[in-house]
N, C-alpha and C. Protein backbone atom coordinates (compact mmCIF):
# COMPACT_ATOMS: atom_id res chain seq x y z
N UNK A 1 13.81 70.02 31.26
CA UNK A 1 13.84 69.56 32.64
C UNK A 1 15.25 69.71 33.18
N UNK A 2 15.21 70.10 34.41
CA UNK A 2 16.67 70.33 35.32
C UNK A 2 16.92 69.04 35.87
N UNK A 3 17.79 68.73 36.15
CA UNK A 3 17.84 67.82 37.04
C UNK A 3 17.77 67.98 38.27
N UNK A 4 16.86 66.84 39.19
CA UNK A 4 16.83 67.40 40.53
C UNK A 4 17.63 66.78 41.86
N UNK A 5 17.63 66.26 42.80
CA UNK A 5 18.75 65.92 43.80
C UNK A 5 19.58 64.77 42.89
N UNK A 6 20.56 65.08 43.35
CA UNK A 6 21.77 64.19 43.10
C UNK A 6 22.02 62.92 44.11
N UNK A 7 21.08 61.71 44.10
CA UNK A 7 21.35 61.06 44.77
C UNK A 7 22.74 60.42 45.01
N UNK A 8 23.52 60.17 44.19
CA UNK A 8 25.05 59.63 44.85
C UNK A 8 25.74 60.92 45.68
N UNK A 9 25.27 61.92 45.96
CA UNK A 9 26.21 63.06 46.73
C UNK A 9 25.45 63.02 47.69
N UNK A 10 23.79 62.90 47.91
CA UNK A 10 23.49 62.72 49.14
C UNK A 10 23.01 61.87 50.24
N UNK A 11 23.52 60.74 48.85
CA UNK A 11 23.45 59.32 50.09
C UNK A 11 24.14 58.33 49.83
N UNK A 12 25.55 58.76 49.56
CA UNK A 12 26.79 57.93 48.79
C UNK A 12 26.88 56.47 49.18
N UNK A 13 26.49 56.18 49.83
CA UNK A 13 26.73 54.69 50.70
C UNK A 13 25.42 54.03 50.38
N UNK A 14 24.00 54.32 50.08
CA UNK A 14 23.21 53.76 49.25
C UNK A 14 23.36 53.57 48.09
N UNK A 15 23.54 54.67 47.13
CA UNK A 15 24.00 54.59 45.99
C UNK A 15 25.25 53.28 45.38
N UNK A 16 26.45 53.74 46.58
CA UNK A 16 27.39 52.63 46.09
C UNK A 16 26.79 51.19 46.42
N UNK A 17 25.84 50.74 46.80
CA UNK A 17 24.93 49.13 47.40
C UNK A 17 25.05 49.14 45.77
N UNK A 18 24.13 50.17 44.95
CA UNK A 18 23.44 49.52 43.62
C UNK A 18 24.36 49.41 43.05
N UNK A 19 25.13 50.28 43.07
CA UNK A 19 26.22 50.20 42.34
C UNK A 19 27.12 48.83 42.40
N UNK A 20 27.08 48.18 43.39
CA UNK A 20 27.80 47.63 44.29
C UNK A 20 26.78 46.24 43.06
N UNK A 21 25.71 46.27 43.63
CA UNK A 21 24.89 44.97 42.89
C UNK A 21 24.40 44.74 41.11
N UNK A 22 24.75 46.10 40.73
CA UNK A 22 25.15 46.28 39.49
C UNK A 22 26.41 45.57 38.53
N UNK A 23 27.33 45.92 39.63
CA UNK A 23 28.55 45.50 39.22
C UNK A 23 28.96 43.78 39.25
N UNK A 24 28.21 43.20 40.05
CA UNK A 24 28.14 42.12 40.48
C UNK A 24 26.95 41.36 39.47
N UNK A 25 26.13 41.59 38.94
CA UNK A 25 24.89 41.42 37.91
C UNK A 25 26.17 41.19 36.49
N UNK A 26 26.83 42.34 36.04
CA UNK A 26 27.65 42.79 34.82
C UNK A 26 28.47 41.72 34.88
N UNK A 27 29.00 41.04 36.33
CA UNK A 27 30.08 40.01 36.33
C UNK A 27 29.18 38.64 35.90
N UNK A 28 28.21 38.57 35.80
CA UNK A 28 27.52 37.57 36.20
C UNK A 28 26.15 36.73 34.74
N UNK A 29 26.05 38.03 34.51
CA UNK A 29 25.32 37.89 33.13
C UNK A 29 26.05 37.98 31.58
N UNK A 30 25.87 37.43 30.51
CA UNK A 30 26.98 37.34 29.74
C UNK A 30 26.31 38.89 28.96
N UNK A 31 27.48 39.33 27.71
CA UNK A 31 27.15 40.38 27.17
C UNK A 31 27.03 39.53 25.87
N UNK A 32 26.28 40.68 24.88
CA UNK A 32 25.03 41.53 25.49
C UNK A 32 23.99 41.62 25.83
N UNK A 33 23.95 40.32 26.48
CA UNK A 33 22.76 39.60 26.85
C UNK A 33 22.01 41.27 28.54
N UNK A 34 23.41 41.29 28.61
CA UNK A 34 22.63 42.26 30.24
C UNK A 34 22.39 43.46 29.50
N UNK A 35 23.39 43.87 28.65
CA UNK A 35 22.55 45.17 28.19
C UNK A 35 21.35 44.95 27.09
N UNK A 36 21.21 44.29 26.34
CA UNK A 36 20.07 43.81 25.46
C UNK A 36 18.76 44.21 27.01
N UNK A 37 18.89 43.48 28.01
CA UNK A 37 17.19 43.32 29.48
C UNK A 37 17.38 45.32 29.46
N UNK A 38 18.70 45.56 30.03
CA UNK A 38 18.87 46.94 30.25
C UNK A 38 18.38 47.72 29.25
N UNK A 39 18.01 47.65 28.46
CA UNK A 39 17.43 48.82 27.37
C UNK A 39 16.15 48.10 27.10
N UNK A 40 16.03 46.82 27.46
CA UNK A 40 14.42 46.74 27.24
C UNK A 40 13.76 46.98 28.28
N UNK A 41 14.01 46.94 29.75
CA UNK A 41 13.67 47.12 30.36
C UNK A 41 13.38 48.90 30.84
N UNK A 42 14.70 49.58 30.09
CA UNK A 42 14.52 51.01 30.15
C UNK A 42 13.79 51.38 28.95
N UNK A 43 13.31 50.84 28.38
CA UNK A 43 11.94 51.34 27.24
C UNK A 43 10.66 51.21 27.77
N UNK A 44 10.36 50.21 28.33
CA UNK A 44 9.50 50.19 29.09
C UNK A 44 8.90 51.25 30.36
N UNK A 45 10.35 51.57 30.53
CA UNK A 45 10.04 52.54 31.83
C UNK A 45 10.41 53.77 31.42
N UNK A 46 10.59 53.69 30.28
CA UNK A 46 11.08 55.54 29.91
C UNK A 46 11.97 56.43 29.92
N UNK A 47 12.71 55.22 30.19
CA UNK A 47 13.92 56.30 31.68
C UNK A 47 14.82 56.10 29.85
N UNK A 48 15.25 57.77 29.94
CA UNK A 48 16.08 58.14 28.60
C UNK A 48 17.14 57.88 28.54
N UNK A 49 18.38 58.06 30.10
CA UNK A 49 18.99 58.00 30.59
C UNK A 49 20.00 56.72 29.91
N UNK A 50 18.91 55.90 30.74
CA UNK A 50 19.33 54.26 30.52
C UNK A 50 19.11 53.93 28.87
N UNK A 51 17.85 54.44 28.41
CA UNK A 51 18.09 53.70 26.93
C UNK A 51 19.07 54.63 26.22
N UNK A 52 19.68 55.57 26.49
CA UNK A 52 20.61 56.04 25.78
C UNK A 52 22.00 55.51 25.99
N UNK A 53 22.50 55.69 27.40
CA UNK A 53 23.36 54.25 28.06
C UNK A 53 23.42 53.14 27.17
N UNK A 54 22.39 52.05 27.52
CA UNK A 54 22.52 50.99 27.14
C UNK A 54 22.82 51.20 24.78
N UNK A 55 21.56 51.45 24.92
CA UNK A 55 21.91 51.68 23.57
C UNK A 55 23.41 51.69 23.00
N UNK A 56 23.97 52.90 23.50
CA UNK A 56 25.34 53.37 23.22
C UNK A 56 26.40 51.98 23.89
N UNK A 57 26.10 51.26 24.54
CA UNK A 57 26.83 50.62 24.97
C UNK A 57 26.72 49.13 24.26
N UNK A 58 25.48 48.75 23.50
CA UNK A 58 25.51 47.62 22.35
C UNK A 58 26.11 48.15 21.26
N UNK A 59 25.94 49.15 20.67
CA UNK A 59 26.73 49.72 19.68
C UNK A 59 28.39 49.54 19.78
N UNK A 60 28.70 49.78 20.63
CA UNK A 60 30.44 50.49 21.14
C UNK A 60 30.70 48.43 21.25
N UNK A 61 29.86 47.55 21.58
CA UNK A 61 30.45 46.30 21.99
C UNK A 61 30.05 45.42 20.81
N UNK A 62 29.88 46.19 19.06
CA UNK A 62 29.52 45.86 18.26
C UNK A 62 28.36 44.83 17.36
N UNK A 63 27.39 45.00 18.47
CA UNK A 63 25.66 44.74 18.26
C UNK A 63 25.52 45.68 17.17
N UNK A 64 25.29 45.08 16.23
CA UNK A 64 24.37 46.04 14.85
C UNK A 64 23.53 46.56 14.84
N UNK A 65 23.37 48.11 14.41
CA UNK A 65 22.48 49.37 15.10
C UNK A 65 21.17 48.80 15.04
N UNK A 66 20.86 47.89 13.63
CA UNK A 66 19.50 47.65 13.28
C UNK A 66 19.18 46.60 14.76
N UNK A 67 20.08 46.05 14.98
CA UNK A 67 19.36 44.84 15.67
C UNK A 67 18.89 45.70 17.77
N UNK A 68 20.36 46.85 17.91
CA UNK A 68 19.93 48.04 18.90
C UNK A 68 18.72 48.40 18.81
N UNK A 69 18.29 49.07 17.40
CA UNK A 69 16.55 49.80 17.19
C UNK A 69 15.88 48.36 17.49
N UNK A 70 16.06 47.37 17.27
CA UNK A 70 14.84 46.35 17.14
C UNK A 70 13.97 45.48 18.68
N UNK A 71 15.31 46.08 19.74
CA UNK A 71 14.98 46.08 20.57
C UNK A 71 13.64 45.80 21.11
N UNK A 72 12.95 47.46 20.66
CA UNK A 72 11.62 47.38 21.33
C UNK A 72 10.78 46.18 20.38
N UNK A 73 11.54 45.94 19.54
CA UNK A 73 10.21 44.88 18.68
C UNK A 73 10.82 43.57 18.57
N UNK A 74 11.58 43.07 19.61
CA UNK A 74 12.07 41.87 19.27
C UNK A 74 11.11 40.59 19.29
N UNK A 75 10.17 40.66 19.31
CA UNK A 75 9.15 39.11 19.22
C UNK A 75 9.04 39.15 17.79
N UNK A 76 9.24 40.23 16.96
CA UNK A 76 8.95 40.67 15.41
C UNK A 76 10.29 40.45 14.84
N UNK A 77 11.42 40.38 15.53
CA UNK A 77 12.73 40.78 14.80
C UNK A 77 13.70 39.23 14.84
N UNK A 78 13.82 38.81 13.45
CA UNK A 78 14.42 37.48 13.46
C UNK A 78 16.28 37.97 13.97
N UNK A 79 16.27 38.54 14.52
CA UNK A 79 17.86 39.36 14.98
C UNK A 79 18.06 38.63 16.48
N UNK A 80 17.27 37.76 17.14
CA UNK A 80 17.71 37.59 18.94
C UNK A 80 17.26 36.16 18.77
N UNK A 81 18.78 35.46 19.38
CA UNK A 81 18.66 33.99 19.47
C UNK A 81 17.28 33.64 20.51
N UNK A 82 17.33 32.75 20.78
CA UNK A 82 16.20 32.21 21.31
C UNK A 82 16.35 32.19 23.10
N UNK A 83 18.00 32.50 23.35
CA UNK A 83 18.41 32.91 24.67
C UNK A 83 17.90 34.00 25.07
N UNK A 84 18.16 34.83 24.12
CA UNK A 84 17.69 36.71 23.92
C UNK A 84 16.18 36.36 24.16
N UNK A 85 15.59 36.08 23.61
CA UNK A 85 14.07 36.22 23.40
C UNK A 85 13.34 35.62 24.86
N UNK A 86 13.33 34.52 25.35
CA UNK A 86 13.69 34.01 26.69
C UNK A 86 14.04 35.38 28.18
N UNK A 87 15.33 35.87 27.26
CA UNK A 87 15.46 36.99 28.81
C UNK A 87 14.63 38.54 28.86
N UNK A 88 14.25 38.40 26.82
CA UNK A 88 13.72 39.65 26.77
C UNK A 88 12.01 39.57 27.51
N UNK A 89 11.87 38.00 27.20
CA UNK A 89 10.48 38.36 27.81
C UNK A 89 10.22 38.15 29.13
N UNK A 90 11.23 37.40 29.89
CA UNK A 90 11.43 37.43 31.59
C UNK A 90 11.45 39.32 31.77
N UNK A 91 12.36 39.91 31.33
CA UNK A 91 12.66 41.32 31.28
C UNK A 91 11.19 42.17 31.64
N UNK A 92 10.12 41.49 30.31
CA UNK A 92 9.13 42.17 30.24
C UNK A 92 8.54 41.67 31.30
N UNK A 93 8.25 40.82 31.91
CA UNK A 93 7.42 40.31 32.67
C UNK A 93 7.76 40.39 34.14
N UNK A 94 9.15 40.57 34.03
CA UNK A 94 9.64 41.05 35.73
C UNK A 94 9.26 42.51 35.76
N UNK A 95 9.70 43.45 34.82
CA UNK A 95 9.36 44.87 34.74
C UNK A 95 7.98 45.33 35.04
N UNK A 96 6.74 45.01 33.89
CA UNK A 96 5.45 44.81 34.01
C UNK A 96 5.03 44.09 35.43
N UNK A 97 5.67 43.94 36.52
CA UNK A 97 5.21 42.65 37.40
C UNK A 97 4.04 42.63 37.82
N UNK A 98 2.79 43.52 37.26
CA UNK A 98 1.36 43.09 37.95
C UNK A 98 1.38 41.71 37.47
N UNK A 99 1.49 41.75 35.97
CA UNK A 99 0.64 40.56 35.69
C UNK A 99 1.52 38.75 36.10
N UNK A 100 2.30 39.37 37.05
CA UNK A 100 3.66 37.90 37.48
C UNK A 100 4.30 37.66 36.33
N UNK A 101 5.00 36.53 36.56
CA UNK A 101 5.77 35.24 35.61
C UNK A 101 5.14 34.31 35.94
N UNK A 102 4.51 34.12 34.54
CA UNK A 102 3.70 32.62 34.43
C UNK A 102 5.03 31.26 34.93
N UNK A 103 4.05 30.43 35.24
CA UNK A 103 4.68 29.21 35.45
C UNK A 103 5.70 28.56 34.23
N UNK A 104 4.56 28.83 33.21
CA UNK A 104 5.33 28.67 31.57
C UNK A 104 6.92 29.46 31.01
N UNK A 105 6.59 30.65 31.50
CA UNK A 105 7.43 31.13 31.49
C UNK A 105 8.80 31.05 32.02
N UNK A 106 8.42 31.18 33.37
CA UNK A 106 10.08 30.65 34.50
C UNK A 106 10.12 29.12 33.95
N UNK A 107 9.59 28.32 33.66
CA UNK A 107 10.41 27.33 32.85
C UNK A 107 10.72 27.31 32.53
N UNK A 108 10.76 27.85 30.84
CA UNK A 108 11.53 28.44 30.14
C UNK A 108 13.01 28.68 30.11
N UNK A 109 12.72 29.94 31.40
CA UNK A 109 13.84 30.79 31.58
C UNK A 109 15.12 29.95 32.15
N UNK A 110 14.17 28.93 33.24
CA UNK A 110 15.02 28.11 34.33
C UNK A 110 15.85 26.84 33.09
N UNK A 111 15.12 26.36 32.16
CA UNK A 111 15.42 25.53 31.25
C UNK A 111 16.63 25.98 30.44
N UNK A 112 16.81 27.08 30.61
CA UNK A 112 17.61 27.84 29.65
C UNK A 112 18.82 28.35 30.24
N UNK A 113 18.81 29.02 31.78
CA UNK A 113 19.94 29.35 31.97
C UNK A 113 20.09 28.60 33.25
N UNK A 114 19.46 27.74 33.75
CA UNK A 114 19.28 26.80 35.03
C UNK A 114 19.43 27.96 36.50
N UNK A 115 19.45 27.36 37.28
CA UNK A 115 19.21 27.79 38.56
C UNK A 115 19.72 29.05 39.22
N UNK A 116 21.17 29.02 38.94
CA UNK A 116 21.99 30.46 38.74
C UNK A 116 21.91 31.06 38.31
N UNK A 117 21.80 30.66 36.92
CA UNK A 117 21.90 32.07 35.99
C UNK A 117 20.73 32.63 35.72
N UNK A 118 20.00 31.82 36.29
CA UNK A 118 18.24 32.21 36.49
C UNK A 118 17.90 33.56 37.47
N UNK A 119 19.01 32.66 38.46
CA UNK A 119 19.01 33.70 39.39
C UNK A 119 19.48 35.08 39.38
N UNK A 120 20.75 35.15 38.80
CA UNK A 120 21.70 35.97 37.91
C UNK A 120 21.06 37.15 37.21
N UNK A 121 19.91 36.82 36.56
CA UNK A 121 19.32 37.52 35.51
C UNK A 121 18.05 38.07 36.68
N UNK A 122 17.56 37.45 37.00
CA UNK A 122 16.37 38.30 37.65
C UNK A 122 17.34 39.53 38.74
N UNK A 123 18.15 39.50 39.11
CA UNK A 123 19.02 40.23 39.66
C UNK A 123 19.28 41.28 38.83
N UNK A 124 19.58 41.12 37.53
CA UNK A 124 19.93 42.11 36.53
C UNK A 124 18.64 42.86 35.82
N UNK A 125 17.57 42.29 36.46
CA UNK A 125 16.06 42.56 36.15
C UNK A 125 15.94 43.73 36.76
N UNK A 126 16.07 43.19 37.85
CA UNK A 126 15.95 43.84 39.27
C UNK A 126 16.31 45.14 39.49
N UNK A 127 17.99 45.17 38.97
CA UNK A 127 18.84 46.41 39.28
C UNK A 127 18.61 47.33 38.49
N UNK A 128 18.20 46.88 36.61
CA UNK A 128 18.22 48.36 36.15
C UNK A 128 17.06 48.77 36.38
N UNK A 129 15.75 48.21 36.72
CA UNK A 129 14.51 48.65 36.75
C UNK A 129 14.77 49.44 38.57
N UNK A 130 15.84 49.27 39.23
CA UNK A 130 16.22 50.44 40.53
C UNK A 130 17.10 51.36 39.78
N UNK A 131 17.85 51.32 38.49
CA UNK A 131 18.29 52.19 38.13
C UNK A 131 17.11 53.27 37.66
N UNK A 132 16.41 52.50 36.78
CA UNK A 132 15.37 53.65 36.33
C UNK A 132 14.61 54.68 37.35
N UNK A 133 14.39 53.64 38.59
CA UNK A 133 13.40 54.47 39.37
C UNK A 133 14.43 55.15 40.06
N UNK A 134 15.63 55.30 39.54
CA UNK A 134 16.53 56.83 40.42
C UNK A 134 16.73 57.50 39.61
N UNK A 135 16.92 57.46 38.03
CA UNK A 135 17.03 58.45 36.81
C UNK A 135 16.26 58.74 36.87
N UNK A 136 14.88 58.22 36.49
CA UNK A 136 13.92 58.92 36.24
C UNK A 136 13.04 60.23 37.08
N UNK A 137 12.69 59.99 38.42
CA UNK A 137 12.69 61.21 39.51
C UNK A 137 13.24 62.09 39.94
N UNK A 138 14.67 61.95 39.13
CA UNK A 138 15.39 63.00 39.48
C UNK A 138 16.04 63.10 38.47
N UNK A 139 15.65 63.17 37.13
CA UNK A 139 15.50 63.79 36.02
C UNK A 139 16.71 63.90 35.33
N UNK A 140 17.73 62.39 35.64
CA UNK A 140 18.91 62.30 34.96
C UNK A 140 18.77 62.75 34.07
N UNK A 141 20.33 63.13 33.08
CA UNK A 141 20.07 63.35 31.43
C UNK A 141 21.58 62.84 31.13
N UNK A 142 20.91 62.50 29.88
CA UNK A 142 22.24 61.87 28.95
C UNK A 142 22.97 62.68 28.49
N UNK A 143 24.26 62.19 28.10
CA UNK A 143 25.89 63.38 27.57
C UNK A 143 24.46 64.47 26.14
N UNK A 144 24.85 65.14 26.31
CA UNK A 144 24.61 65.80 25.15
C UNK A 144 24.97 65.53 23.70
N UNK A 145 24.66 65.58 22.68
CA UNK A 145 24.52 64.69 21.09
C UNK A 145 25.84 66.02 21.00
């Protein structure tokens, strides 16, 4: 696959918003708690881009590779505190959003990181799952191996 329009060259001032609310998410969510949603959330959606990103970016901030792969199986993987597990499944459930966030759930979440950081995180929900839907249609690709 080629890649196809280059959205930051042809609509630089949209682009820099996400960018803009990205950067502001990264200030806001602790690590690696934002990249842990960011690669689960880009597994979900496919986007290679991002799970190669993120991936590479728990590694480099010294997350242990096994616990990087376990990602996609973390309800299985005794590797993610109970904070992790909490945002991984808000993650899934904001991403997936037919089926909502149970009531059970945003308790949870709200119990855990209270009102802000509640807020904080669905924001960081939010942004990479707009990252994906701009990699993915226009057929970003990752540095070469």
């Amino acid at each position: 696959m080629t890649q196809r329009i280059d959205i930051s060259s042809l609509v630089p001032d949209g682009y820099r918003k996400v960018i803009n609310l990205d950067g502001y998410t990264a200030q806001h969510v602790e690590e690696p708690l934002g990249d842990l949603i960011k690669l689960r959330a880009s597994q979900i959606n496919g986007c290679t881009f991002c799970v190669d990103m993120h991936s590479v970016d728990l590694q480099s901030a010294g997350v242990p590779v096994r616990k990087v792969f376990s990602v996609i199986t973390w309800r299985e993987s005794e590797w993610f505190t109970p904070r992790e597990r909490v945002a991984l499944e808000l993650t899934e459930a904001v991403t997936l959003i037919q089926g909502g966030v149970s009531d059970e759930l945003y308790d949870r979440a709200l119990a855990e990181f209270g009102d802000v950081g509640l807020a904080d995180l669905i924001l960081a929900i939010a942004t990479i799952n707009v990252w994906n839907r701009i990699a993915i249609p226009t057929h970003l690709k990752p540095p070469a191996l």
